[in-house]
PDB file of N, CA and C in Angstrom:
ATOM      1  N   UNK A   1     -13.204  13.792 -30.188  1.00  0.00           N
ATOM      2  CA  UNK A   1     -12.965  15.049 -29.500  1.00  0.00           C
ATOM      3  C   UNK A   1     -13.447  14.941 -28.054  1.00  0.00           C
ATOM      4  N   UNK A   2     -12.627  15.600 -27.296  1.00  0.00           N
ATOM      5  CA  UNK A   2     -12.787  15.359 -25.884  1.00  0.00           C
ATOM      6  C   UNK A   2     -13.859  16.393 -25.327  1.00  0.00           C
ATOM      7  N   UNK A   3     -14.939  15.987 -24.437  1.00  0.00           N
ATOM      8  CA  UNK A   3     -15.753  17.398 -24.412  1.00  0.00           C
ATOM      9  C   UNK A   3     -15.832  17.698 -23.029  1.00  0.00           C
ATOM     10  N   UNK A   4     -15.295  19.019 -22.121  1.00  0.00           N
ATOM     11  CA  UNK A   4     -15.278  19.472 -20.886  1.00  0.00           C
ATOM     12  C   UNK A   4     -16.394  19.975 -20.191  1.00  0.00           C
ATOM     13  N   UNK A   5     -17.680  18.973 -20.300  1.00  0.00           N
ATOM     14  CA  UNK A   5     -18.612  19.459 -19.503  1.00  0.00           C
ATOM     15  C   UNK A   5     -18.924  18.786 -18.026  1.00  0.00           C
ATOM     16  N   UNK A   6     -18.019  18.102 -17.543  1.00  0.00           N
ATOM     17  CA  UNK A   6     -18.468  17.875 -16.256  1.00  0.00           C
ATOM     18  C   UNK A   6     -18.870  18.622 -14.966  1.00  0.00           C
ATOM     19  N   UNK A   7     -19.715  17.950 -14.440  1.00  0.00           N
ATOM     20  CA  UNK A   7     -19.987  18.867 -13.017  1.00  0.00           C
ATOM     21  C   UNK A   7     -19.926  17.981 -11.903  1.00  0.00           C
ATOM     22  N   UNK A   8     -19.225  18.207 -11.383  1.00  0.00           N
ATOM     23  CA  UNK A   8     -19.170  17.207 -10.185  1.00  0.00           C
ATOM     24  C   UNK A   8     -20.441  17.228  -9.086  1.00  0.00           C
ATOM     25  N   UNK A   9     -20.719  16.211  -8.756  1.00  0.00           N
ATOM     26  CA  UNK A   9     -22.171  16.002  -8.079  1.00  0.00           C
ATOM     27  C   UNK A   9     -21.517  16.440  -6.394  1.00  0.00           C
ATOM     28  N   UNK A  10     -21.878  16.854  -5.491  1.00  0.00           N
ATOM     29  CA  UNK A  10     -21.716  17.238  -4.398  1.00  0.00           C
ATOM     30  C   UNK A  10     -21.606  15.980  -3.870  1.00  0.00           C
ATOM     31  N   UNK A  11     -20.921  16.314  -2.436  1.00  0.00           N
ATOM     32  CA  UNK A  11     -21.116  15.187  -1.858  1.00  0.00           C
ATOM     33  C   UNK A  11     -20.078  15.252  -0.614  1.00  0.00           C
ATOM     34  N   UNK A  12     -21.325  14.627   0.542  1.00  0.00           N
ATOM     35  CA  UNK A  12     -20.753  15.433   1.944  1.00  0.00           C
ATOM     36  C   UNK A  12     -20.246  14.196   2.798  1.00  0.00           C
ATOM     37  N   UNK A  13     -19.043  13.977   2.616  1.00  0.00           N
ATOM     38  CA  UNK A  13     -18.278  12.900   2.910  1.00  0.00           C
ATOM     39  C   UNK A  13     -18.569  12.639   4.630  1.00  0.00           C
ATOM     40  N   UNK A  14     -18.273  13.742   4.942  1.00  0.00           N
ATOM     41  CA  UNK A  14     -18.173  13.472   6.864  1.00  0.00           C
ATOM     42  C   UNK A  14     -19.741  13.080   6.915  1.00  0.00           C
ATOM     43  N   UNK A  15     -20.644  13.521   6.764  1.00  0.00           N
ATOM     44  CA  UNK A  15     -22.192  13.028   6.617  1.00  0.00           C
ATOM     45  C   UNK A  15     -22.580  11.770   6.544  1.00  0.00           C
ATOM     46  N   UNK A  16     -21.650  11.486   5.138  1.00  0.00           N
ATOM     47  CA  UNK A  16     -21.656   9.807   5.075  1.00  0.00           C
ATOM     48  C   UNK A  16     -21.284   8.982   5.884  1.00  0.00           C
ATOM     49  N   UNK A  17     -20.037   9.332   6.558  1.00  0.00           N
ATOM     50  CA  UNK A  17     -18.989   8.499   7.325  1.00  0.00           C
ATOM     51  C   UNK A  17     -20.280   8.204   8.404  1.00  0.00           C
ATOM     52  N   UNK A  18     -20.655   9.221   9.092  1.00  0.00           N
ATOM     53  CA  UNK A  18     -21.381   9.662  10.209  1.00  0.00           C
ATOM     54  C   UNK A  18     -22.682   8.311  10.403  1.00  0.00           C
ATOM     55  N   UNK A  19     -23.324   8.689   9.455  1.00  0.00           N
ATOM     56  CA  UNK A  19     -24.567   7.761   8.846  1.00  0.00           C
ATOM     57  C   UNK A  19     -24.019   6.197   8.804  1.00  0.00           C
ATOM     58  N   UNK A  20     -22.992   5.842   7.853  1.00  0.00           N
ATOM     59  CA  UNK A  20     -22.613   4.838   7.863  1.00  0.00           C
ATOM     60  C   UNK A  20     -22.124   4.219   9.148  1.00  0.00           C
ATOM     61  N   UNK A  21     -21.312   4.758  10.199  1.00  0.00           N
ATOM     62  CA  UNK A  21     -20.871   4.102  11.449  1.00  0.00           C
ATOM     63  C   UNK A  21     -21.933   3.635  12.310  1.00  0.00           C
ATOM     64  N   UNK A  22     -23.403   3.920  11.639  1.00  0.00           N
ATOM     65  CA  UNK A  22     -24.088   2.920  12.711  1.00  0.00           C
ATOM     66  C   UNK A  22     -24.238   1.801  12.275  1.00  0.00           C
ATOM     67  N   UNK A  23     -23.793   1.394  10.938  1.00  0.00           N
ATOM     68  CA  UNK A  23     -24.217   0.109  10.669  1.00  0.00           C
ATOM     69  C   UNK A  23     -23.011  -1.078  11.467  1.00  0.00           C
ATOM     70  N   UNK A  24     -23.608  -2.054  11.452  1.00  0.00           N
ATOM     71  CA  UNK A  24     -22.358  -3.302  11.942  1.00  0.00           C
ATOM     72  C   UNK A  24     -21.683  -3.609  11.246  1.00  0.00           C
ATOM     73  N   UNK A  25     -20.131  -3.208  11.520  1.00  0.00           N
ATOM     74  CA  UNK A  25     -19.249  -4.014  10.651  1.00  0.00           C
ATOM     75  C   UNK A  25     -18.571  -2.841   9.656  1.00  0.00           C
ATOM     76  N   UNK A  26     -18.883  -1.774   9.735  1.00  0.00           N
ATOM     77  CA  UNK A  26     -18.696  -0.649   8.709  1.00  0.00           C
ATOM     78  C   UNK A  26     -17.139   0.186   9.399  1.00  0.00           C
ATOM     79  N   UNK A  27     -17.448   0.314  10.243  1.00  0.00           N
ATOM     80  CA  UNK A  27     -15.633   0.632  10.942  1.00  0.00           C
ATOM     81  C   UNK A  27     -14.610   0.233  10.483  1.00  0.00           C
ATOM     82  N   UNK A  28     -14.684  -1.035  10.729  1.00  0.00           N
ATOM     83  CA  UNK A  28     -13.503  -2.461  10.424  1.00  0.00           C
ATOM     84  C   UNK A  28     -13.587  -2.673   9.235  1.00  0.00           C
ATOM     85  N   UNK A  29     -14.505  -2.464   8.225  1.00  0.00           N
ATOM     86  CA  UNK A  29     -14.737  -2.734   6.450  1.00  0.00           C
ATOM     87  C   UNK A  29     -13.586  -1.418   6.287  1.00  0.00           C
ATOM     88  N   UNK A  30     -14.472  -0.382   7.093  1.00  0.00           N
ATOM     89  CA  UNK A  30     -13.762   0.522   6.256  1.00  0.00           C
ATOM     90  C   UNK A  30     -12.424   1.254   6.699  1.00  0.00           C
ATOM     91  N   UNK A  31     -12.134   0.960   7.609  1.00  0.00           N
ATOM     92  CA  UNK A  31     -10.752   1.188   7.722  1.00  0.00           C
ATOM     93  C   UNK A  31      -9.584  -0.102   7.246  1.00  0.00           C
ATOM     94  N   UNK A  32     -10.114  -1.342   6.816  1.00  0.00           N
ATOM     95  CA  UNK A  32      -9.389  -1.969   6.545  1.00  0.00           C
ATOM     96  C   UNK A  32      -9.417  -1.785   4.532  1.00  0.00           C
ATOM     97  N   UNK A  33      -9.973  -0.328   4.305  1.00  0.00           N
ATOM     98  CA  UNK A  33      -9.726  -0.217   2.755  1.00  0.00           C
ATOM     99  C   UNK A  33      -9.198   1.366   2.892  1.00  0.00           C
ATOM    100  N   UNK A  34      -8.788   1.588   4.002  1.00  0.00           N
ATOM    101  CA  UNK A  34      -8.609   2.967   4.221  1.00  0.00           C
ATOM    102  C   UNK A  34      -7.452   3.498   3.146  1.00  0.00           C
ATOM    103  N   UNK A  35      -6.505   2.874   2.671  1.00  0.00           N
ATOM    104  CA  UNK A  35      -5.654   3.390   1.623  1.00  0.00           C
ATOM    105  C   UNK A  35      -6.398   3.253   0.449  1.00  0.00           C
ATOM    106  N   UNK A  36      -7.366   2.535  -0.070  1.00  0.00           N
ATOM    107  CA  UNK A  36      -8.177   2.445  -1.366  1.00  0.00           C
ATOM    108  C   UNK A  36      -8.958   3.611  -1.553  1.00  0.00           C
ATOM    109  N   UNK A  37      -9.679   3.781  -0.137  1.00  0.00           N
ATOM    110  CA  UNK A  37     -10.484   5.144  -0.470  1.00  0.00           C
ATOM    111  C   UNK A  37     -10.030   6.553  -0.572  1.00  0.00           C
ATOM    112  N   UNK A  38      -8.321   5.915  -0.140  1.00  0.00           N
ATOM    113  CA  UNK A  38      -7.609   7.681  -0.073  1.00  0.00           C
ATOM    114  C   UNK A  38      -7.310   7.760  -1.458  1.00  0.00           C
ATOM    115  N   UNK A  39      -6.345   6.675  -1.908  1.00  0.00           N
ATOM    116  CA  UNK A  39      -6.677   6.880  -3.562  1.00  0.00           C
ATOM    117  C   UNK A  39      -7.993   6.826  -4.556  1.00  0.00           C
ATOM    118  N   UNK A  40      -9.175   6.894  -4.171  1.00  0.00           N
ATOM    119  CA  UNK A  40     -10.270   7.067  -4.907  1.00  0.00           C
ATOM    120  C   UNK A  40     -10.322   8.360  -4.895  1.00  0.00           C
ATOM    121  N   UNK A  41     -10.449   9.037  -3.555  1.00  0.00           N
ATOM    122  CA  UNK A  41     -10.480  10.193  -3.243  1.00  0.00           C
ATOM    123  C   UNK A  41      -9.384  10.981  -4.169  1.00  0.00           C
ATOM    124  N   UNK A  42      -8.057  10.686  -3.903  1.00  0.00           N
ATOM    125  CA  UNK A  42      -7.145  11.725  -5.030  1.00  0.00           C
ATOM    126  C   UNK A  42      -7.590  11.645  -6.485  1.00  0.00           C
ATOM    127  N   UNK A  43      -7.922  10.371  -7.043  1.00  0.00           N
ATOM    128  CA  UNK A  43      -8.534  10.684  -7.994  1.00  0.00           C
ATOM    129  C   UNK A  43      -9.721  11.363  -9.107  1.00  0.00           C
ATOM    130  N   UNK A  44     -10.664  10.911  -7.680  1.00  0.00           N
ATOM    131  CA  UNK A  44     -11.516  12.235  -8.123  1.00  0.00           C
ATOM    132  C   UNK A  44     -11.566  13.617  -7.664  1.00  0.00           C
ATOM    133  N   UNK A  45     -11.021  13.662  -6.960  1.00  0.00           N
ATOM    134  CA  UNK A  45     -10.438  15.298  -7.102  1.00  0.00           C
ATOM    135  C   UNK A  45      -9.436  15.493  -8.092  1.00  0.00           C
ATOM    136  N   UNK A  46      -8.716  14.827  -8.749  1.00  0.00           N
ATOM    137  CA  UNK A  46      -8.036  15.362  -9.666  1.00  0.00           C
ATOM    138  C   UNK A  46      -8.686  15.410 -11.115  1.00  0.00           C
ATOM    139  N   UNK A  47      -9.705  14.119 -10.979  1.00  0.00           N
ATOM    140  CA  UNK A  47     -10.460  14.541 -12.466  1.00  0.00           C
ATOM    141  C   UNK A  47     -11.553  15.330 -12.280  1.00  0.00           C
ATOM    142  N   UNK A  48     -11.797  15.947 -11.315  1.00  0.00           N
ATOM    143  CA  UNK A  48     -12.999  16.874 -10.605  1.00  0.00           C
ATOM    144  C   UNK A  48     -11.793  18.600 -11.365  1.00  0.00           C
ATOM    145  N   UNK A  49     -11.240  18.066 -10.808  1.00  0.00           N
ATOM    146  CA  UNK A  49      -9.902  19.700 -11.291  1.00  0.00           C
ATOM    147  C   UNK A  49      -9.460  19.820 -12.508  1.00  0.00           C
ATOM    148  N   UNK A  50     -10.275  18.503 -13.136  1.00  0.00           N
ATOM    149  CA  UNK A  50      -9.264  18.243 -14.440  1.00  0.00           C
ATOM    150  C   UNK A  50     -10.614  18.925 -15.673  1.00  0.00           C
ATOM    151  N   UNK A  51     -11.716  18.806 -15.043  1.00  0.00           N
ATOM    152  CA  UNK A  51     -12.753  19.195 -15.954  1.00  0.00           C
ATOM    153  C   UNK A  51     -13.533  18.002 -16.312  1.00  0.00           C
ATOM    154  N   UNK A  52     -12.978  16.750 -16.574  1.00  0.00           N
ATOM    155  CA  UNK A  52     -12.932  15.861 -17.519  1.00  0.00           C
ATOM    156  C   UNK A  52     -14.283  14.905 -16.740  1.00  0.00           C
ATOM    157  N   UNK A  53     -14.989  14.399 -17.734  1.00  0.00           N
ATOM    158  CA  UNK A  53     -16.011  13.146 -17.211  1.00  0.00           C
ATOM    159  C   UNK A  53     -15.193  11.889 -17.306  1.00  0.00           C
ATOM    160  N   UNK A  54     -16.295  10.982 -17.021  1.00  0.00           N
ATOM    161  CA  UNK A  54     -15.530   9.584 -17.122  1.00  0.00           C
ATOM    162  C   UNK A  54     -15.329   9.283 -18.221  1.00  0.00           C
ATOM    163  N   UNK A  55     -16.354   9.563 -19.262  1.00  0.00           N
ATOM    164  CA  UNK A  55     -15.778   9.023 -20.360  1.00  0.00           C
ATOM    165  C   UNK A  55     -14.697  10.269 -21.207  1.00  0.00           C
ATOM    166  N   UNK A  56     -14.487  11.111 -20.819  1.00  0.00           N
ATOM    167  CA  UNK A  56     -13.524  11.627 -21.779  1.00  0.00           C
ATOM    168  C   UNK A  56     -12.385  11.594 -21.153  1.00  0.00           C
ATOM    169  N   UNK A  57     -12.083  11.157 -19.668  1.00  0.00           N
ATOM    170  CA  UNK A  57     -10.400   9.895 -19.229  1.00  0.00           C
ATOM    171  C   UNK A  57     -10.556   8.592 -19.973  1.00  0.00           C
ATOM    172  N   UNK A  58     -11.374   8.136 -20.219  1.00  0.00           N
ATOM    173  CA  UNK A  58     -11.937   6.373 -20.886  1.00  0.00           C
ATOM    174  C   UNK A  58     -11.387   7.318 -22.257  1.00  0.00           C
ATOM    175  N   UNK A  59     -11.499   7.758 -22.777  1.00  0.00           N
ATOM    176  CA  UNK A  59     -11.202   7.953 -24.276  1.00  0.00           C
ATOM    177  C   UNK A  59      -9.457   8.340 -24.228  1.00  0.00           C
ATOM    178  N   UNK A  60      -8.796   9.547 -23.537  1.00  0.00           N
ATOM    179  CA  UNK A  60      -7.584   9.837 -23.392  1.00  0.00           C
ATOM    180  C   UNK A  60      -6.573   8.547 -23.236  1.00  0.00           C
ATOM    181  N   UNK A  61      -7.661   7.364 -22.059  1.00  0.00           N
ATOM    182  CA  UNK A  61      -6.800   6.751 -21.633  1.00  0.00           C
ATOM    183  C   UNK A  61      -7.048   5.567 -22.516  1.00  0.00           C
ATOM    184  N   UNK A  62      -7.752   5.617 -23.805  1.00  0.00           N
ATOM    185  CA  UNK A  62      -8.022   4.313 -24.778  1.00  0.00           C
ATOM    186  C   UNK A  62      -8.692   3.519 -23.859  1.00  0.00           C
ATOM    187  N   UNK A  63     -10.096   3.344 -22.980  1.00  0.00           N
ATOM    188  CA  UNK A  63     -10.359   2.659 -22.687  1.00  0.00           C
ATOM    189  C   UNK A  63     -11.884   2.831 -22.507  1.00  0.00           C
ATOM    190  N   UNK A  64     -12.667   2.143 -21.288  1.00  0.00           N
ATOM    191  CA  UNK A  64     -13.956   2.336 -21.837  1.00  0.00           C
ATOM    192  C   UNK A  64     -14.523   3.007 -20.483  1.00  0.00           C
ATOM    193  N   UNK A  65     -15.605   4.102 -20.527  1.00  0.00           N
ATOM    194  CA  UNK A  65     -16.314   4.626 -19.120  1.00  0.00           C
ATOM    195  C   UNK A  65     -16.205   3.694 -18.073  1.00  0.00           C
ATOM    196  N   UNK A  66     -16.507   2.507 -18.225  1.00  0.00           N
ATOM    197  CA  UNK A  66     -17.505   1.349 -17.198  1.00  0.00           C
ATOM    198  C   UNK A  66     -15.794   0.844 -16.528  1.00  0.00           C
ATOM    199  N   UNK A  67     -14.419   0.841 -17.612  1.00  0.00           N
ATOM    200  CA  UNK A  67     -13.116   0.714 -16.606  1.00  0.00           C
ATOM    201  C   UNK A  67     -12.518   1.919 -15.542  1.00  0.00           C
ATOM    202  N   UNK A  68     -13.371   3.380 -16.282  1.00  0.00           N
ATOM    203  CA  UNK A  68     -12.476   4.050 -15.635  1.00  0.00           C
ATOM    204  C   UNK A  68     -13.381   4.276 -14.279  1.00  0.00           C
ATOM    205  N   UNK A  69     -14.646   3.778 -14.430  1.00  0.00           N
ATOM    206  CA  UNK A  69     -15.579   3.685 -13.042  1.00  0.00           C
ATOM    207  C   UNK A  69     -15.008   2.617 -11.814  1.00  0.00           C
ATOM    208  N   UNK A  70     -14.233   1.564 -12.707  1.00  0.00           N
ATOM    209  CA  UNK A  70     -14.142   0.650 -11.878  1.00  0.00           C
ATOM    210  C   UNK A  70     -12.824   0.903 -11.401  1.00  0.00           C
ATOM    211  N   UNK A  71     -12.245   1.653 -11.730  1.00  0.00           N
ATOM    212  CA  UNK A  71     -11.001   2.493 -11.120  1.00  0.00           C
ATOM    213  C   UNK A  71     -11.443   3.440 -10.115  1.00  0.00           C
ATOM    214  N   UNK A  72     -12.662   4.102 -10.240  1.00  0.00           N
ATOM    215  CA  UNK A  72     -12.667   5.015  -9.277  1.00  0.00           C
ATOM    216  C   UNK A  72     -13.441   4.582  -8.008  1.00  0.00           C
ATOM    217  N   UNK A  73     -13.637   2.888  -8.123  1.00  0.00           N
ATOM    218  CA  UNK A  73     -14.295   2.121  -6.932  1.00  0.00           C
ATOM    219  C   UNK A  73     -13.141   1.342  -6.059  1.00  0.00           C
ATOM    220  N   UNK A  74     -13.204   2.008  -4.783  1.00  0.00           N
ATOM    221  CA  UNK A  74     -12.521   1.208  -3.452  1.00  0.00           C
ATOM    222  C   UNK A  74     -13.072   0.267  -3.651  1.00  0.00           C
ATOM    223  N   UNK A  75     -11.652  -1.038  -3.569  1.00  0.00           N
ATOM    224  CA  UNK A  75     -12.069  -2.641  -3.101  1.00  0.00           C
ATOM    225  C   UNK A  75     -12.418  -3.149  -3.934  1.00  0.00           C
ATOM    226  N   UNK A  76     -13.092  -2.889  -5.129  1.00  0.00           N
ATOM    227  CA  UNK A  76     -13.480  -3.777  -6.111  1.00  0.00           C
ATOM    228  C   UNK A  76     -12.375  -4.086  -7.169  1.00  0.00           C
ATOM    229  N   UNK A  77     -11.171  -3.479  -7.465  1.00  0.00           N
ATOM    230  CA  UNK A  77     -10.341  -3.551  -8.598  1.00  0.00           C
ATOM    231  C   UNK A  77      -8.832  -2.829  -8.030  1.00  0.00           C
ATOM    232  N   UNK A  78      -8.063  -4.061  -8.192  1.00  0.00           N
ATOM    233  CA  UNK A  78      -6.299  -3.594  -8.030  1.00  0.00           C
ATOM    234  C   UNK A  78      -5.382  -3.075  -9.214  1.00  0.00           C
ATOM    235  N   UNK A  79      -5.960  -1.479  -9.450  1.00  0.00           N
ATOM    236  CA  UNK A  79      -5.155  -1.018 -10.781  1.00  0.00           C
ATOM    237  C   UNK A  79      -3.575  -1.346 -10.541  1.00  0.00           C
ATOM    238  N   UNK A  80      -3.244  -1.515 -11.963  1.00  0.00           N
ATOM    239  CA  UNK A  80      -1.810  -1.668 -11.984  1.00  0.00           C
ATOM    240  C   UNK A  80      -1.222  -0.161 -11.929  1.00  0.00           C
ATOM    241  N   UNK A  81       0.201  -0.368 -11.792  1.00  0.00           N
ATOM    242  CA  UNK A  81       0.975   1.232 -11.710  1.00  0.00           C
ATOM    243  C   UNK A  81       0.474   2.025 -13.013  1.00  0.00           C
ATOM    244  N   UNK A  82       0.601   1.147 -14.503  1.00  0.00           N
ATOM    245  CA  UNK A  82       0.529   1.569 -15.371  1.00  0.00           C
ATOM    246  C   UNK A  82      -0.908   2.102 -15.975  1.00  0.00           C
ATOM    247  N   UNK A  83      -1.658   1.437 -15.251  1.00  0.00           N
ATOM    248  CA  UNK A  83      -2.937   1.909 -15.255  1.00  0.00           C
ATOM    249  C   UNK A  83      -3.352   3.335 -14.368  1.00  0.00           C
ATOM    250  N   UNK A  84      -2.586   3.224 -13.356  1.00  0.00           N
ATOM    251  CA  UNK A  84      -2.263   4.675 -12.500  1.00  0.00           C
ATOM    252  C   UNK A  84      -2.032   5.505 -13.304  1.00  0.00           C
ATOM    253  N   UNK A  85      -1.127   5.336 -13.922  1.00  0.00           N
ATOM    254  CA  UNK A  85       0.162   6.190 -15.043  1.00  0.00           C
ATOM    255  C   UNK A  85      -0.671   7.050 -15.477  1.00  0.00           C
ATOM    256  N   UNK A  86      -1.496   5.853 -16.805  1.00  0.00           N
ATOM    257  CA  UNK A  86      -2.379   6.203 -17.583  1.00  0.00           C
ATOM    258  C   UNK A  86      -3.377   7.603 -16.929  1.00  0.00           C
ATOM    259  N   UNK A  87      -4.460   7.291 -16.386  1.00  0.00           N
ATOM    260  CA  UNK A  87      -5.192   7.784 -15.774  1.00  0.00           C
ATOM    261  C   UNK A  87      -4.893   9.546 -15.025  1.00  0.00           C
ATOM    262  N   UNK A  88      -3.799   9.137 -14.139  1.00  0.00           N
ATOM    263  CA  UNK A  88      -2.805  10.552 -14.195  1.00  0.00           C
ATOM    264  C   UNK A  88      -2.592  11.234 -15.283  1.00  0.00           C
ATOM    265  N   UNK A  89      -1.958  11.230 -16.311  1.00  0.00           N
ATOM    266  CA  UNK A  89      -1.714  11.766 -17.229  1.00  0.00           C
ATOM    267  C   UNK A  89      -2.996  12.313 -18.106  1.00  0.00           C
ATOM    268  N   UNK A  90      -3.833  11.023 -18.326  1.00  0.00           N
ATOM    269  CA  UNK A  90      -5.094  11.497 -18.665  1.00  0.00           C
ATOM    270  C   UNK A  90      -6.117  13.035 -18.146  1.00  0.00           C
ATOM    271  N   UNK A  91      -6.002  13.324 -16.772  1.00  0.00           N
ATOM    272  CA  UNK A  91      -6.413  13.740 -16.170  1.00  0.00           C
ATOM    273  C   UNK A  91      -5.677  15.293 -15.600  1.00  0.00           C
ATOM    274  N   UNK A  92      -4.446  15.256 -16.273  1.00  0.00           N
ATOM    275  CA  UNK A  92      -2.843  16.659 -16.360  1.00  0.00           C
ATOM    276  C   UNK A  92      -2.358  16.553 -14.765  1.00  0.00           C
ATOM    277  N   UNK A  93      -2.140  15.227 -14.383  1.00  0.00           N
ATOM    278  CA  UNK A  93      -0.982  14.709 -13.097  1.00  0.00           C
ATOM    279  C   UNK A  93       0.094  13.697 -13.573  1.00  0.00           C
ATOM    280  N   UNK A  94       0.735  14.043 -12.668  1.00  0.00           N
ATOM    281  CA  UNK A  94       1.897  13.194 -12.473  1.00  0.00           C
ATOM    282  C   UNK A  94       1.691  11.695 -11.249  1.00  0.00           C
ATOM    283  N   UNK A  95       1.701  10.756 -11.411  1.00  0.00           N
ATOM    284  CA  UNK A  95       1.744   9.484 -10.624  1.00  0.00           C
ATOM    285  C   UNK A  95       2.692   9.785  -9.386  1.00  0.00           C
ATOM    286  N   UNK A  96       2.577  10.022  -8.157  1.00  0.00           N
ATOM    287  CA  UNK A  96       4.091   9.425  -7.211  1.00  0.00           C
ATOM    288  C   UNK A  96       3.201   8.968  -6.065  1.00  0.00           C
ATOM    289  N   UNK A  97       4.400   7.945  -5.405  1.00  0.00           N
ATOM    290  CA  UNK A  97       4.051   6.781  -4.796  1.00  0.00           C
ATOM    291  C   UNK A  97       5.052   6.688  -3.909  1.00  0.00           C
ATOM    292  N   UNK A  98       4.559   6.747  -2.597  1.00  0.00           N
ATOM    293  CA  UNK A  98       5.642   6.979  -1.350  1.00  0.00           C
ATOM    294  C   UNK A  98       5.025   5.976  -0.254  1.00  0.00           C
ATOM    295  N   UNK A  99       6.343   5.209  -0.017  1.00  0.00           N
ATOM    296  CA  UNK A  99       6.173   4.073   1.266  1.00  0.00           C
ATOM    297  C   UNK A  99       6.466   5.364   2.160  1.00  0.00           C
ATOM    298  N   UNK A 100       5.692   5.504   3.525  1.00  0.00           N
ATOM    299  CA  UNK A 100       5.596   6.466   4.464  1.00  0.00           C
ATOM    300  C   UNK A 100       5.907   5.515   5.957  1.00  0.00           C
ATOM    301  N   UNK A 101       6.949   5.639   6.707  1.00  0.00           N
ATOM    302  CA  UNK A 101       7.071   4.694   7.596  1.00  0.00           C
ATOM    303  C   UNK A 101       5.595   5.189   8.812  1.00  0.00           C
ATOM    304  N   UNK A 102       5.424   3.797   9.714  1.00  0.00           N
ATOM    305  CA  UNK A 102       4.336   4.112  10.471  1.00  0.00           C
ATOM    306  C   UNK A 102       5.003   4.662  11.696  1.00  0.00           C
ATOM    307  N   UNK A 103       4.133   5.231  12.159  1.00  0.00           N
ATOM    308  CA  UNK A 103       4.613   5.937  13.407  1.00  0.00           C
ATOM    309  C   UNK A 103       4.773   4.766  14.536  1.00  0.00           C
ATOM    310  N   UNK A 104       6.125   5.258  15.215  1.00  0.00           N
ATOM    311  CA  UNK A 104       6.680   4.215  16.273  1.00  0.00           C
ATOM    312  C   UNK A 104       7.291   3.237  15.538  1.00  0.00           C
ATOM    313  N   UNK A 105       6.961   2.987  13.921  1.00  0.00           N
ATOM    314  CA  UNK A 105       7.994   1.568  13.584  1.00  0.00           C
ATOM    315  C   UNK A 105       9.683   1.690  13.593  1.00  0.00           C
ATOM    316  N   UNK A 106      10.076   0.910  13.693  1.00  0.00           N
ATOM    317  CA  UNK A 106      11.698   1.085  14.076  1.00  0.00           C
ATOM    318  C   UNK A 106      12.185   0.099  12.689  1.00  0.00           C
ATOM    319  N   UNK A 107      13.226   0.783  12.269  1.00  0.00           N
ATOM    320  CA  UNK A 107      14.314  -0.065  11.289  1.00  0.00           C
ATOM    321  C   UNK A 107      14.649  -1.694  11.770  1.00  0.00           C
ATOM    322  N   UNK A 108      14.161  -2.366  10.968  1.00  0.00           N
ATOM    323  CA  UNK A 108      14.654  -3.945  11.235  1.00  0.00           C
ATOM    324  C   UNK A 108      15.848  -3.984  10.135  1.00  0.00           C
ATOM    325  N   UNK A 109      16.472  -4.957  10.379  1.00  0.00           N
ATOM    326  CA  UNK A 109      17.783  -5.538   9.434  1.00  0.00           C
ATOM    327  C   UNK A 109      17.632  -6.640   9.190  1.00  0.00           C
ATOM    328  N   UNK A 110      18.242  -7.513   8.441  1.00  0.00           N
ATOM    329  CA  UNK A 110      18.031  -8.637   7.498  1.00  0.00           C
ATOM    330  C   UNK A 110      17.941 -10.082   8.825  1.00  0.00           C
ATOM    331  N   UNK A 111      18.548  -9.751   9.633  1.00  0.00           N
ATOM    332  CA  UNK A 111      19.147 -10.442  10.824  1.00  0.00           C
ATOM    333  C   UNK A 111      17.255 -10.256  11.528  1.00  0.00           C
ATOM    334  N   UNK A 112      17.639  -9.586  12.166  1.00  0.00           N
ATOM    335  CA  UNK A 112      15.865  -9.092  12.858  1.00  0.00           C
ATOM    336  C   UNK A 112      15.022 -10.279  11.953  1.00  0.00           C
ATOM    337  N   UNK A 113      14.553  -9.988  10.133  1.00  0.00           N
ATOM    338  CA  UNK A 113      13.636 -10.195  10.159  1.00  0.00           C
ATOM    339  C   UNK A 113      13.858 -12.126   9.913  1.00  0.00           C
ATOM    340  N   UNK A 114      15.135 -12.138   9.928  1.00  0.00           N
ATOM    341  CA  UNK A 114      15.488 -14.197   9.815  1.00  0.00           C
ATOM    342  C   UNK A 114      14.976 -14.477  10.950  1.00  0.00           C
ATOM    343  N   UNK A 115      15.393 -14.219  12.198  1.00  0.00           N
ATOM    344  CA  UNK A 115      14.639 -14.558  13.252  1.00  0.00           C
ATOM    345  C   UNK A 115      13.433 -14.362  13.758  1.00  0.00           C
ATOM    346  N   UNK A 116      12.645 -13.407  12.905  1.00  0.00           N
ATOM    347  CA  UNK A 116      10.963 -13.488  13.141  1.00  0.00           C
ATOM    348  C   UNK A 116      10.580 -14.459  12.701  1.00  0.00           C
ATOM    349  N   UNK A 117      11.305 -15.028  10.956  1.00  0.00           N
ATOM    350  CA  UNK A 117      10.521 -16.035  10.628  1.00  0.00           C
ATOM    351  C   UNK A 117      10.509 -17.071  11.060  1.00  0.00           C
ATOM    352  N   UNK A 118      11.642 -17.699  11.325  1.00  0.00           N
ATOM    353  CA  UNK A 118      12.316 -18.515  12.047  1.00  0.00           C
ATOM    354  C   UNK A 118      11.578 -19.145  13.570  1.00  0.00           C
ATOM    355  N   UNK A 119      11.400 -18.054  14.156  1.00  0.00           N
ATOM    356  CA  UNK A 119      10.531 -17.535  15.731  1.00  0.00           C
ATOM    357  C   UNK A 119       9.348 -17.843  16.020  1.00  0.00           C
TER     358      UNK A 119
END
């Protein structure tokens, strides 16, 4: 049986950021995981909304607390889609996944990218 007592521990993100940018090397670490931590972030807000602790997604999702921790850690672990899936559903979401073009990039064609490699 699944039991809905979580409480989510506070936690003052801009504070951190703040604190952390004096160290060396913490900029460039962390903007080069900057999509990892945006999906950590959706995730625990969604199991923060969902009620649910770690271990009662580890149970929904047949698996164990200590995986679904290591899911909710930037940089340490490359979940698969299906492990996404899982976890979503576990948690009452839906998975979607959108390539977002970057700002200023322009459409290349098959031609364009033969001659980069090529180049």
């Amino acid at each position: 049986m699944v039991e809905l007592k979580y409480e989510p521990v506070s936690h003052d993100h801009k504070a951190f950021l703040k604190n952390a940018q004096k160290r060396k090397g913490f900029i460039k670490a962390y903007n080069d995981l900057e999509e990892e931590y945006t999906l950590v972030r959706e995730m625990l807000t969604a199991r923060s909304k969902s009620g649910f602790t770690q271990e009662a997604v580890a149970e929904l999702m047949g698996t164990t607390k200590s995986a679904v921790s290591r899911l909710e850690s930037a940089g340490k672990h490359a979940p698969s889609i299906t492990t996404l899936k899982k976890y979503a559903q576990a948690v009452g979401c839906h998975l979607e996944i959108k390539f977002i073009p970057k700002s200023g990039s322009t459409n290349h064609t098959t031609s364009d990218v033969k001659k980069q490699r090529a180049g």
